[in-house]
PDB file of N, CA and C in Angstrom:
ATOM      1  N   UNK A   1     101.718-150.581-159.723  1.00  0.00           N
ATOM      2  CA  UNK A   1     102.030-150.366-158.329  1.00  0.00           C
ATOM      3  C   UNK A   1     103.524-150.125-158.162  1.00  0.00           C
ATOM      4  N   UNK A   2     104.099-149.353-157.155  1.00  0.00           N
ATOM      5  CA  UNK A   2     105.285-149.202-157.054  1.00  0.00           C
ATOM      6  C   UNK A   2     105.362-149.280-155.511  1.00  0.00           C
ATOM      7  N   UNK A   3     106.694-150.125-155.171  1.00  0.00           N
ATOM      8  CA  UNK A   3     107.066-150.506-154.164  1.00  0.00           C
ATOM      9  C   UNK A   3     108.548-149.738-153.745  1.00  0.00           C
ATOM     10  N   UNK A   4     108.226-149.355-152.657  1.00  0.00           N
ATOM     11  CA  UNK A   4     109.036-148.608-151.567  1.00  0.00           C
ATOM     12  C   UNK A   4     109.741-149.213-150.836  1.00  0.00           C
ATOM     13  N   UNK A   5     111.055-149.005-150.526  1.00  0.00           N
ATOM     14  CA  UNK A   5     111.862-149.114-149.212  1.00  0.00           C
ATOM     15  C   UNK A   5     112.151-147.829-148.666  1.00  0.00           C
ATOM     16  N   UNK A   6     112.363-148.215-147.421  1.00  0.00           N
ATOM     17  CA  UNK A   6     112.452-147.398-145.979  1.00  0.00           C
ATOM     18  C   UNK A   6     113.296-147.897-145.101  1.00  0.00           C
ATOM     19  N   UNK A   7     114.552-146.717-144.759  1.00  0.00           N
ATOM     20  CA  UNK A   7     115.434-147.358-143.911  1.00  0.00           C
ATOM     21  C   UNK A   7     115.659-146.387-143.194  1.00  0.00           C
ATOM     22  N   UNK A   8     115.852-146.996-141.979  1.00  0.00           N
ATOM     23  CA  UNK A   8     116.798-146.245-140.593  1.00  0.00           C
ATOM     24  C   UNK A   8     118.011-146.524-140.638  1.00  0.00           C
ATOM     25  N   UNK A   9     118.554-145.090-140.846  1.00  0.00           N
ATOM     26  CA  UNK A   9     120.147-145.427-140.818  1.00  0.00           C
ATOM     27  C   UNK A   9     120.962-144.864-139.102  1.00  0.00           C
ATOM     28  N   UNK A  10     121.693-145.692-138.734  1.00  0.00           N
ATOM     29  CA  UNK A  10     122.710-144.834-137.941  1.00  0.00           C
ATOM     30  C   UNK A  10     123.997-144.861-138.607  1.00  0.00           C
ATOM     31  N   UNK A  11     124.378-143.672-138.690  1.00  0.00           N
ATOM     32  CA  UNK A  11     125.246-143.100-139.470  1.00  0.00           C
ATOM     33  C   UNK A  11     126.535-142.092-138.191  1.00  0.00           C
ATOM     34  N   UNK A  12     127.989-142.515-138.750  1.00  0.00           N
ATOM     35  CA  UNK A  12     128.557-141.730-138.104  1.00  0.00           C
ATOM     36  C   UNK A  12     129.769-141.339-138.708  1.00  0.00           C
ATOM     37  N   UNK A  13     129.466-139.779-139.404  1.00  0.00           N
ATOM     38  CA  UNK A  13     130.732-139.283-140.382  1.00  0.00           C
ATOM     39  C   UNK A  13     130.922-137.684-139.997  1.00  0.00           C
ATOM     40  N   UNK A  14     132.227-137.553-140.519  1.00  0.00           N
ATOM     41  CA  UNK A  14     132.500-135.973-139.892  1.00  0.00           C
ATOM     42  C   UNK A  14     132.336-134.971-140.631  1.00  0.00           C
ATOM     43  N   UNK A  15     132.084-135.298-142.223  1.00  0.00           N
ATOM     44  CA  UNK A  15     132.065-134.056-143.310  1.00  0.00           C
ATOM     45  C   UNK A  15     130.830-134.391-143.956  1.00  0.00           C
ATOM     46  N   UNK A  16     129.236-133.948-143.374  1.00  0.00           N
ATOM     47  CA  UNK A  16     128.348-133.694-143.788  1.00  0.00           C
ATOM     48  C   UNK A  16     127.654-132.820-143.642  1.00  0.00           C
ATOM     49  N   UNK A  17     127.064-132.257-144.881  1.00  0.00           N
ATOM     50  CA  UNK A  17     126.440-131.162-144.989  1.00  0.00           C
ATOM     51  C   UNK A  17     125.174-130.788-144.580  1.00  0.00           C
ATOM     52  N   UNK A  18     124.516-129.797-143.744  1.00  0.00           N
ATOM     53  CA  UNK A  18     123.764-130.397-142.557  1.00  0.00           C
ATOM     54  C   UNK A  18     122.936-128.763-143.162  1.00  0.00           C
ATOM     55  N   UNK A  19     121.754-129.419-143.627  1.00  0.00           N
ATOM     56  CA  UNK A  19     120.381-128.808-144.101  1.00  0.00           C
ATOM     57  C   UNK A  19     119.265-128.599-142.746  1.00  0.00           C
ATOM     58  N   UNK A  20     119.301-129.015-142.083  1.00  0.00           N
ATOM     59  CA  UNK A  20     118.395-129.181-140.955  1.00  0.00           C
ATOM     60  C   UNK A  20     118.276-127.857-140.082  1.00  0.00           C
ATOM     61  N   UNK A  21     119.214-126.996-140.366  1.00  0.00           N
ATOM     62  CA  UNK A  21     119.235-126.213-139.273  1.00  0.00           C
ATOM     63  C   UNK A  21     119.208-124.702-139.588  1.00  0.00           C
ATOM     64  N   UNK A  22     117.752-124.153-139.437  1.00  0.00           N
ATOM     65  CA  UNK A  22     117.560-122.782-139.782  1.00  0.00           C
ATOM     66  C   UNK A  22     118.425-121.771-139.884  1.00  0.00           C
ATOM     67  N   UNK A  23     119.616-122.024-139.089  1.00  0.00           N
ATOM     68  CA  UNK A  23     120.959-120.995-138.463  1.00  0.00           C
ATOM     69  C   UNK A  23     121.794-121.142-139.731  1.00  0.00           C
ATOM     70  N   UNK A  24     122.071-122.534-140.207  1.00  0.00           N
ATOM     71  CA  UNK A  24     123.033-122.413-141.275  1.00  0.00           C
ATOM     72  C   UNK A  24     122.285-122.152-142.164  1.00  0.00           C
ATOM     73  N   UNK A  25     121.323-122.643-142.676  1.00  0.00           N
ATOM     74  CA  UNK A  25     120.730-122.229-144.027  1.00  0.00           C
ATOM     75  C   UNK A  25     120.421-120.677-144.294  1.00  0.00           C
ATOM     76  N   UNK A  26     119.862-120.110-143.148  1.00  0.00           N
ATOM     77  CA  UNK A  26     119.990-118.299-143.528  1.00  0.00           C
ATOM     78  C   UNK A  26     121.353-118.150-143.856  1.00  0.00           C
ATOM     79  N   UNK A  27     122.306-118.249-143.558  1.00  0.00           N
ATOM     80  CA  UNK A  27     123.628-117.833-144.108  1.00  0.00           C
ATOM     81  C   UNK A  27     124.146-117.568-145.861  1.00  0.00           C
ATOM     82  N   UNK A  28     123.506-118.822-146.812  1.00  0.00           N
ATOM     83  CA  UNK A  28     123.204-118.395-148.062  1.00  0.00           C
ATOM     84  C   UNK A  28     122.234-118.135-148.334  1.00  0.00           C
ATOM     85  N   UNK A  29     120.549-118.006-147.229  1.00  0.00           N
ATOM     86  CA  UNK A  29     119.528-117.255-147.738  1.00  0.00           C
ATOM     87  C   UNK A  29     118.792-118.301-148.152  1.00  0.00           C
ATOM     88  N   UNK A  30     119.038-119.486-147.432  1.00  0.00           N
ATOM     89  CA  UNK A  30     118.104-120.419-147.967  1.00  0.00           C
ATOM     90  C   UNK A  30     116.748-121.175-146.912  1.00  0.00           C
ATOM     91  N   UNK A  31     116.077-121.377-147.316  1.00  0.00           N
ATOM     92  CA  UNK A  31     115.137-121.798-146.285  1.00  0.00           C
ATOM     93  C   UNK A  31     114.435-123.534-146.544  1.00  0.00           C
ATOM     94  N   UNK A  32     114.026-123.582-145.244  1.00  0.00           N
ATOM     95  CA  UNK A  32     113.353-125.337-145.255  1.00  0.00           C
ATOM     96  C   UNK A  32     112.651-125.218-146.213  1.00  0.00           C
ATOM     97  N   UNK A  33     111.818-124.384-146.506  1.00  0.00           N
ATOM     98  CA  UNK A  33     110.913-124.722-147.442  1.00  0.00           C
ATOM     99  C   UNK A  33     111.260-124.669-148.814  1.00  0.00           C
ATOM    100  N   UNK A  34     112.348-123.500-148.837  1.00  0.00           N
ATOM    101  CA  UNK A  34     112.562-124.010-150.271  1.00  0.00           C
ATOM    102  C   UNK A  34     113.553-125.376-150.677  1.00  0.00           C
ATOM    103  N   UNK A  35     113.571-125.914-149.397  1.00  0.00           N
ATOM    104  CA  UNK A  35     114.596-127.069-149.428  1.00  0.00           C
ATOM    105  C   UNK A  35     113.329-128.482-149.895  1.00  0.00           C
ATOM    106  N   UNK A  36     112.231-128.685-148.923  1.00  0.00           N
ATOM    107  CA  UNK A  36     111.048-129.221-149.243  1.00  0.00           C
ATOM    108  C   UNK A  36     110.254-129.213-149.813  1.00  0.00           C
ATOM    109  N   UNK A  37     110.284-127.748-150.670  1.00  0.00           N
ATOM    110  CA  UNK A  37     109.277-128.121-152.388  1.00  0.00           C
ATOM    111  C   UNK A  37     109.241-128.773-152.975  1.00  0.00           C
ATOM    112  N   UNK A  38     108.328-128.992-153.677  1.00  0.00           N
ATOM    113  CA  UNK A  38     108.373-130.253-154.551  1.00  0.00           C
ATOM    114  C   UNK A  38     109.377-130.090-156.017  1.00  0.00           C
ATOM    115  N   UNK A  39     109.615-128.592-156.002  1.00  0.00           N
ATOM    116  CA  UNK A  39     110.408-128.478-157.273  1.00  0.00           C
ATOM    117  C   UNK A  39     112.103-128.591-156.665  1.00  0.00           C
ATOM    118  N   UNK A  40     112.875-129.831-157.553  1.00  0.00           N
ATOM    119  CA  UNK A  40     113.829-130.346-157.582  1.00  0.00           C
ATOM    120  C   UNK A  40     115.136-129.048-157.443  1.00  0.00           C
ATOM    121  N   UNK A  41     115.159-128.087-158.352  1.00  0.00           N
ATOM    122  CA  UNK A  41     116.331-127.343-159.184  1.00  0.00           C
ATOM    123  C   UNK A  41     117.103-126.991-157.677  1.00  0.00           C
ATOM    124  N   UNK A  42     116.368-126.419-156.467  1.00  0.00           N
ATOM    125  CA  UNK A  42     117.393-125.867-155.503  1.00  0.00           C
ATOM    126  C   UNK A  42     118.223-127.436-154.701  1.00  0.00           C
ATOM    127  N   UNK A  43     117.417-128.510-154.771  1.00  0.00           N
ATOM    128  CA  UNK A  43     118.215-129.494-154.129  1.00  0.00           C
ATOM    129  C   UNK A  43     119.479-130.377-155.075  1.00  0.00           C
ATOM    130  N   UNK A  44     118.949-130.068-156.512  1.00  0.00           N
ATOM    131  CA  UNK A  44     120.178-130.701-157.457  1.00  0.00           C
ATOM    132  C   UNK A  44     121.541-129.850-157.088  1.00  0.00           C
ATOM    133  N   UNK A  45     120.861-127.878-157.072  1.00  0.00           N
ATOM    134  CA  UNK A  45     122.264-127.626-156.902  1.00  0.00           C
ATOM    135  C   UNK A  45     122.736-127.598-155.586  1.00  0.00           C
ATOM    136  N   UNK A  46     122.133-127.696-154.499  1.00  0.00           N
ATOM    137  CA  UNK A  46     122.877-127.922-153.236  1.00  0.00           C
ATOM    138  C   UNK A  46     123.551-129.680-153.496  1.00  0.00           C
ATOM    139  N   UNK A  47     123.442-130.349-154.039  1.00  0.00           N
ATOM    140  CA  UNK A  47     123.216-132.246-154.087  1.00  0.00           C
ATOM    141  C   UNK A  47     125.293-131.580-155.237  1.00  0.00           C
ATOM    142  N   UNK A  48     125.074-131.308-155.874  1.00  0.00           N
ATOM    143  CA  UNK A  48     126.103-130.822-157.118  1.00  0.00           C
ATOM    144  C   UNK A  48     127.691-130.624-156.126  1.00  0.00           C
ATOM    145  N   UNK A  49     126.568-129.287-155.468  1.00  0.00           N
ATOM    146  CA  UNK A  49     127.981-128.209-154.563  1.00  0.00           C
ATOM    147  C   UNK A  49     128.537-129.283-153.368  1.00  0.00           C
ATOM    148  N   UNK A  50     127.986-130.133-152.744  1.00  0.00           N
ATOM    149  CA  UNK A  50     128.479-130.984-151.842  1.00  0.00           C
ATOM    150  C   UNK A  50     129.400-131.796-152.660  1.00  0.00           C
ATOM    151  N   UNK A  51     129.012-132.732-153.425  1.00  0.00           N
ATOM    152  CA  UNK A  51     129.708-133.452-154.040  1.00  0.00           C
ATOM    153  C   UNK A  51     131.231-132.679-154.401  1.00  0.00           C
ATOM    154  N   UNK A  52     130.953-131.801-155.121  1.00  0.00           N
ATOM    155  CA  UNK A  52     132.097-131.085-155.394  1.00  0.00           C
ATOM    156  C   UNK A  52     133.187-130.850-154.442  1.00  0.00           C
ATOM    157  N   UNK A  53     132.700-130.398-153.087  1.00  0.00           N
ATOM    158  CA  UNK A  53     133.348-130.193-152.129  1.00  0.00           C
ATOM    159  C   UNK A  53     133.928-130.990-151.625  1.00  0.00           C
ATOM    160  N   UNK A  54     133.137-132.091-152.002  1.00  0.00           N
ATOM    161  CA  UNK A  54     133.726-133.590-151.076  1.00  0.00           C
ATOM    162  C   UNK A  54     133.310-133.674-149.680  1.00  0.00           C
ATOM    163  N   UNK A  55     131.756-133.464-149.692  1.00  0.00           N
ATOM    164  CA  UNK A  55     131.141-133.736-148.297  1.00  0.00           C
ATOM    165  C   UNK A  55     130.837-135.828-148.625  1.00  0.00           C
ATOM    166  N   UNK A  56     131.287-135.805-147.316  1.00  0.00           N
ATOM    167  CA  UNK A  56     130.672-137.538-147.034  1.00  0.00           C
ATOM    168  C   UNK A  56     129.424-137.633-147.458  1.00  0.00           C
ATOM    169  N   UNK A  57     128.398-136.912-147.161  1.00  0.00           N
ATOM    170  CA  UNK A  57     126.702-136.978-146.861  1.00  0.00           C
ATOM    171  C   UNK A  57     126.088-135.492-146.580  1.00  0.00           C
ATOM    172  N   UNK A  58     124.776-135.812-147.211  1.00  0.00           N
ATOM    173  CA  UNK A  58     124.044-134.137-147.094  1.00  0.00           C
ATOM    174  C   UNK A  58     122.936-134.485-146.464  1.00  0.00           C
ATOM    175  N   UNK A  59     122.764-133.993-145.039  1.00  0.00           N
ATOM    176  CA  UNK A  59     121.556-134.156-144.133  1.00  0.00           C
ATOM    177  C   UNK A  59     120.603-132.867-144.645  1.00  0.00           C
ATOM    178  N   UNK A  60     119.316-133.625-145.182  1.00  0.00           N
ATOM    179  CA  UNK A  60     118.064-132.235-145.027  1.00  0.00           C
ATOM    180  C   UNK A  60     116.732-132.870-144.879  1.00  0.00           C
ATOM    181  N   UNK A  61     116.157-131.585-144.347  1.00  0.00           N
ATOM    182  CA  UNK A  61     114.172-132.325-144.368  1.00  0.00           C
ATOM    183  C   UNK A  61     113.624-132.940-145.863  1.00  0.00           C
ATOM    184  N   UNK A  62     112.998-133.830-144.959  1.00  0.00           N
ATOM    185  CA  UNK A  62     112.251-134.243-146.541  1.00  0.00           C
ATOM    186  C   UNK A  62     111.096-133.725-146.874  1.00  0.00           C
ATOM    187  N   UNK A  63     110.824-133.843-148.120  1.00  0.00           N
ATOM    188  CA  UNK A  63     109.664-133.284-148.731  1.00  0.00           C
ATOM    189  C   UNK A  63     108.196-133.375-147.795  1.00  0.00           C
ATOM    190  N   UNK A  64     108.045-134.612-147.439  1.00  0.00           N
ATOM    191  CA  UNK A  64     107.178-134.356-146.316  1.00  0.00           C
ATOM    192  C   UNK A  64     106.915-133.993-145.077  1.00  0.00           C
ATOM    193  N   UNK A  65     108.294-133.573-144.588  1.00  0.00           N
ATOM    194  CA  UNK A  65     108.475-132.909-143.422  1.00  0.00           C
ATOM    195  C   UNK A  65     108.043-133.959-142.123  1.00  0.00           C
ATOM    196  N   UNK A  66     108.632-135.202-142.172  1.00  0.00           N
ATOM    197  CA  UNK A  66     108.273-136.145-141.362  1.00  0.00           C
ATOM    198  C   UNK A  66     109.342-136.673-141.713  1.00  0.00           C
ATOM    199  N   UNK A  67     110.579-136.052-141.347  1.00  0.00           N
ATOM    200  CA  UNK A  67     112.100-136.629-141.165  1.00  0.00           C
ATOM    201  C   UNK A  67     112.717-136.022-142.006  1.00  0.00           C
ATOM    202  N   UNK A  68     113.963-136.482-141.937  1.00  0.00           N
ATOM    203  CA  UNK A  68     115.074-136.260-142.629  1.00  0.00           C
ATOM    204  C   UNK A  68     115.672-137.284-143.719  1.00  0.00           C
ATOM    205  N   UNK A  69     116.492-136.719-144.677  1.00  0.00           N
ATOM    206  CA  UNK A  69     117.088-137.586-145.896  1.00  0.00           C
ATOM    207  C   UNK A  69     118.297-137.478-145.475  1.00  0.00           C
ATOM    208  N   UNK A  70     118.900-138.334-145.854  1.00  0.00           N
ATOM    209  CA  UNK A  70     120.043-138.466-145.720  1.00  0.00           C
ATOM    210  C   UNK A  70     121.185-139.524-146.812  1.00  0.00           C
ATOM    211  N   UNK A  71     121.685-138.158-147.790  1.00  0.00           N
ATOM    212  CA  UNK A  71     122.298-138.396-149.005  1.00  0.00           C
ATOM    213  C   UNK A  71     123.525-138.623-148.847  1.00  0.00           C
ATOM    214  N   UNK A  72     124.263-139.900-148.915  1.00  0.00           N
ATOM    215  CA  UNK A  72     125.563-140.432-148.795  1.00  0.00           C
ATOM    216  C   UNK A  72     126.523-140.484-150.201  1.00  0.00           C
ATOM    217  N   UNK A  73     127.644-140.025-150.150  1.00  0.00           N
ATOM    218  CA  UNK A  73     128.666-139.707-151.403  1.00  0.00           C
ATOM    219  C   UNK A  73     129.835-140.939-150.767  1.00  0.00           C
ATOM    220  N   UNK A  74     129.589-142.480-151.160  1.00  0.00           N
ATOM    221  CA  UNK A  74     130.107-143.348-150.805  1.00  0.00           C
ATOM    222  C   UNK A  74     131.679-143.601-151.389  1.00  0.00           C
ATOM    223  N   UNK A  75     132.131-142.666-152.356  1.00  0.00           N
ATOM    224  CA  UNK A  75     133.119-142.518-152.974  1.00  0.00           C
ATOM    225  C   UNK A  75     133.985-141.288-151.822  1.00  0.00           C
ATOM    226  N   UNK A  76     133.617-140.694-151.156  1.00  0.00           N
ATOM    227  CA  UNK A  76     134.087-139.846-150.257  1.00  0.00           C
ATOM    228  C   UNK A  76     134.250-139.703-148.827  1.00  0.00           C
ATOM    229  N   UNK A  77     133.894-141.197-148.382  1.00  0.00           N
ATOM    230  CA  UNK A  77     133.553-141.709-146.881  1.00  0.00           C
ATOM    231  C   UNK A  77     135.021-142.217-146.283  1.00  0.00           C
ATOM    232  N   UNK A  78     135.426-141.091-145.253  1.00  0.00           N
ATOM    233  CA  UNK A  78     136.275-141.264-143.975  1.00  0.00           C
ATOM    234  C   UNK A  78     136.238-142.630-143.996  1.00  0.00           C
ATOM    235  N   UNK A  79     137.844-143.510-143.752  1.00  0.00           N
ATOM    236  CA  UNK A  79     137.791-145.182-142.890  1.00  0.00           C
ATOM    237  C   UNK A  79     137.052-145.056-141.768  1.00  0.00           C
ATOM    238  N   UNK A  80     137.247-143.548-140.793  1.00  0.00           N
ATOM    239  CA  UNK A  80     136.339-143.739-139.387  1.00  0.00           C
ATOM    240  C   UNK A  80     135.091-143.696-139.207  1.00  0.00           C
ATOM    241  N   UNK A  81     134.463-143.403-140.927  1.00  0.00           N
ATOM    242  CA  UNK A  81     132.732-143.513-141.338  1.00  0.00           C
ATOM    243  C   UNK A  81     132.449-144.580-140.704  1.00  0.00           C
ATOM    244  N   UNK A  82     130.916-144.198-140.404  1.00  0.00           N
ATOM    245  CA  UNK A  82     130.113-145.882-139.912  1.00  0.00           C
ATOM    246  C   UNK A  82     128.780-145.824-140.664  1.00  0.00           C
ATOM    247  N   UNK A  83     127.916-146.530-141.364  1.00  0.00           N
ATOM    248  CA  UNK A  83     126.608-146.183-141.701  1.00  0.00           C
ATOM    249  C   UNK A  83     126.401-147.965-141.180  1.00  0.00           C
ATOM    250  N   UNK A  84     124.943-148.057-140.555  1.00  0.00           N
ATOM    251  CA  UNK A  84     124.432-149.531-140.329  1.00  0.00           C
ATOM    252  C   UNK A  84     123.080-149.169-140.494  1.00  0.00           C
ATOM    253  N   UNK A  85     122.285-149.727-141.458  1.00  0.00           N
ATOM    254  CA  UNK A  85     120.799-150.175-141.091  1.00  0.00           C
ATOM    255  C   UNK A  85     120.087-150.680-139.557  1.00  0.00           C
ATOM    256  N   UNK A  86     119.320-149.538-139.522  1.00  0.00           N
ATOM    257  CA  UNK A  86     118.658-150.007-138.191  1.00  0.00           C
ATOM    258  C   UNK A  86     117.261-150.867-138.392  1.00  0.00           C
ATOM    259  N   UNK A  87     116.549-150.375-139.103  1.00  0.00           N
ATOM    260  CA  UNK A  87     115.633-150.789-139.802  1.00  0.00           C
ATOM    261  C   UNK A  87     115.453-150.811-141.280  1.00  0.00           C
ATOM    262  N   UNK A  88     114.311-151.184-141.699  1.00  0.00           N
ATOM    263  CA  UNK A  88     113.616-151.821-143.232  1.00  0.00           C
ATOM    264  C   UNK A  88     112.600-152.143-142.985  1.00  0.00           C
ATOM    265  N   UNK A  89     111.877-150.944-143.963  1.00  0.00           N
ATOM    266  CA  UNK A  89     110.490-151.621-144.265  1.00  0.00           C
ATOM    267  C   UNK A  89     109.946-151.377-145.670  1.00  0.00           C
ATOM    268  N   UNK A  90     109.300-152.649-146.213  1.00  0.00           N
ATOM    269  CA  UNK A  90     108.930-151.891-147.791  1.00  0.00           C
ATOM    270  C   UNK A  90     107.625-152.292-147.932  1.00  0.00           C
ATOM    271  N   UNK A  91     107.247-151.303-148.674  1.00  0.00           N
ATOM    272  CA  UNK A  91     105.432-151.133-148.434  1.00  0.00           C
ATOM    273  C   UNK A  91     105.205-151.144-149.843  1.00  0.00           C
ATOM    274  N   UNK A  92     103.473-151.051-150.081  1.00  0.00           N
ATOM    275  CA  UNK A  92     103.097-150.611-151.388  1.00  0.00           C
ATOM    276  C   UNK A  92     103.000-149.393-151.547  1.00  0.00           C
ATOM    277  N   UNK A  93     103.198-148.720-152.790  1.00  0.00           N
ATOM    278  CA  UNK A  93     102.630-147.188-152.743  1.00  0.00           C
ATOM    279  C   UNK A  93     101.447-146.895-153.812  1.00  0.00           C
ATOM    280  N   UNK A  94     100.872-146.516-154.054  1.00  0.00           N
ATOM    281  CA  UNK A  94      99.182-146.726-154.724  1.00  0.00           C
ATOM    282  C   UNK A  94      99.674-145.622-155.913  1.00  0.00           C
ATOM    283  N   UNK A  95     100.548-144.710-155.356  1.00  0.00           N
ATOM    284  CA  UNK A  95     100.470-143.343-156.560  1.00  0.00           C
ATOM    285  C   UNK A  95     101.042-144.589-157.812  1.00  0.00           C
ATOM    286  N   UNK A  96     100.647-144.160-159.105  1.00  0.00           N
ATOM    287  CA  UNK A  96     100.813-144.628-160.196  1.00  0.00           C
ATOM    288  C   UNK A  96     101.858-143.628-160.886  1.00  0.00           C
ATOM    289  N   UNK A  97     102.261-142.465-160.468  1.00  0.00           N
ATOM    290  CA  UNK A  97     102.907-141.918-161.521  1.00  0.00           C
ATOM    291  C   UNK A  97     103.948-140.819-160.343  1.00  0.00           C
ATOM    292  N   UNK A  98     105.327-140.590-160.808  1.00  0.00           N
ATOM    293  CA  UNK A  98     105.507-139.825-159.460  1.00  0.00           C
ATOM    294  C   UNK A  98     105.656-138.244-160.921  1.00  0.00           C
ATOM    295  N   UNK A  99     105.596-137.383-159.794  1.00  0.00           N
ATOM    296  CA  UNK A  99     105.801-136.136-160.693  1.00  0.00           C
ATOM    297  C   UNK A  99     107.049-135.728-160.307  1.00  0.00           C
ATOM    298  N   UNK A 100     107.624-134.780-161.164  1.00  0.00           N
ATOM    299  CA  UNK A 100     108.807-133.668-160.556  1.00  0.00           C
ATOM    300  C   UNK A 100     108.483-132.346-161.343  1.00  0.00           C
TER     301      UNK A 100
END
């Protein structure tokens, strides 16, 4: 069995990279969906190019399309950053094996 956490974050930073929004992502030709496949390679290298840049955090849909992720580069966080847990919840998860 493998056990899950789940958190609500409120988060408040000025240099994050913001996947969510059809307008910016056509700009390099990229789309939600290829952001939400299950195959990894386009989110390592968007996950790579932020870092590099020195984004705080990379906002995008998640794989299940029932919210958003939200990837924090805690080595690169503004003093005027805020992140607080709003919630927590940890559940069971039944899958036995995860794929990539």
């Amino acid at each position: 069995m493998l056990w899950q956490q789940w958190f609500e974050v409120r988060a408040h930073m000025r240099q994050v990279s913001r996947h969510t929004d059809k307008d910016i992502l056509a700009k390099p030709g990229i789309t939600q969906d290829e952001i939400a496949r299950t195959h990894i390679s386009l989110c390592v290298e968007i996950s790579r190019a932020a870092h590099r840049l020195g984004f705080e955090a990379i906002l995008a849909p998640s794989a299940t399309r029932k919210g958003t992720v939200l990837v924090v580069y805690p080595e690169f966080l503004l003093p005027a950053s805020e992140l607080e847990v709003a919630k927590r919840k940890i559940f069971e998860n039944r899958i036995s094996q995860l794929t990539m």
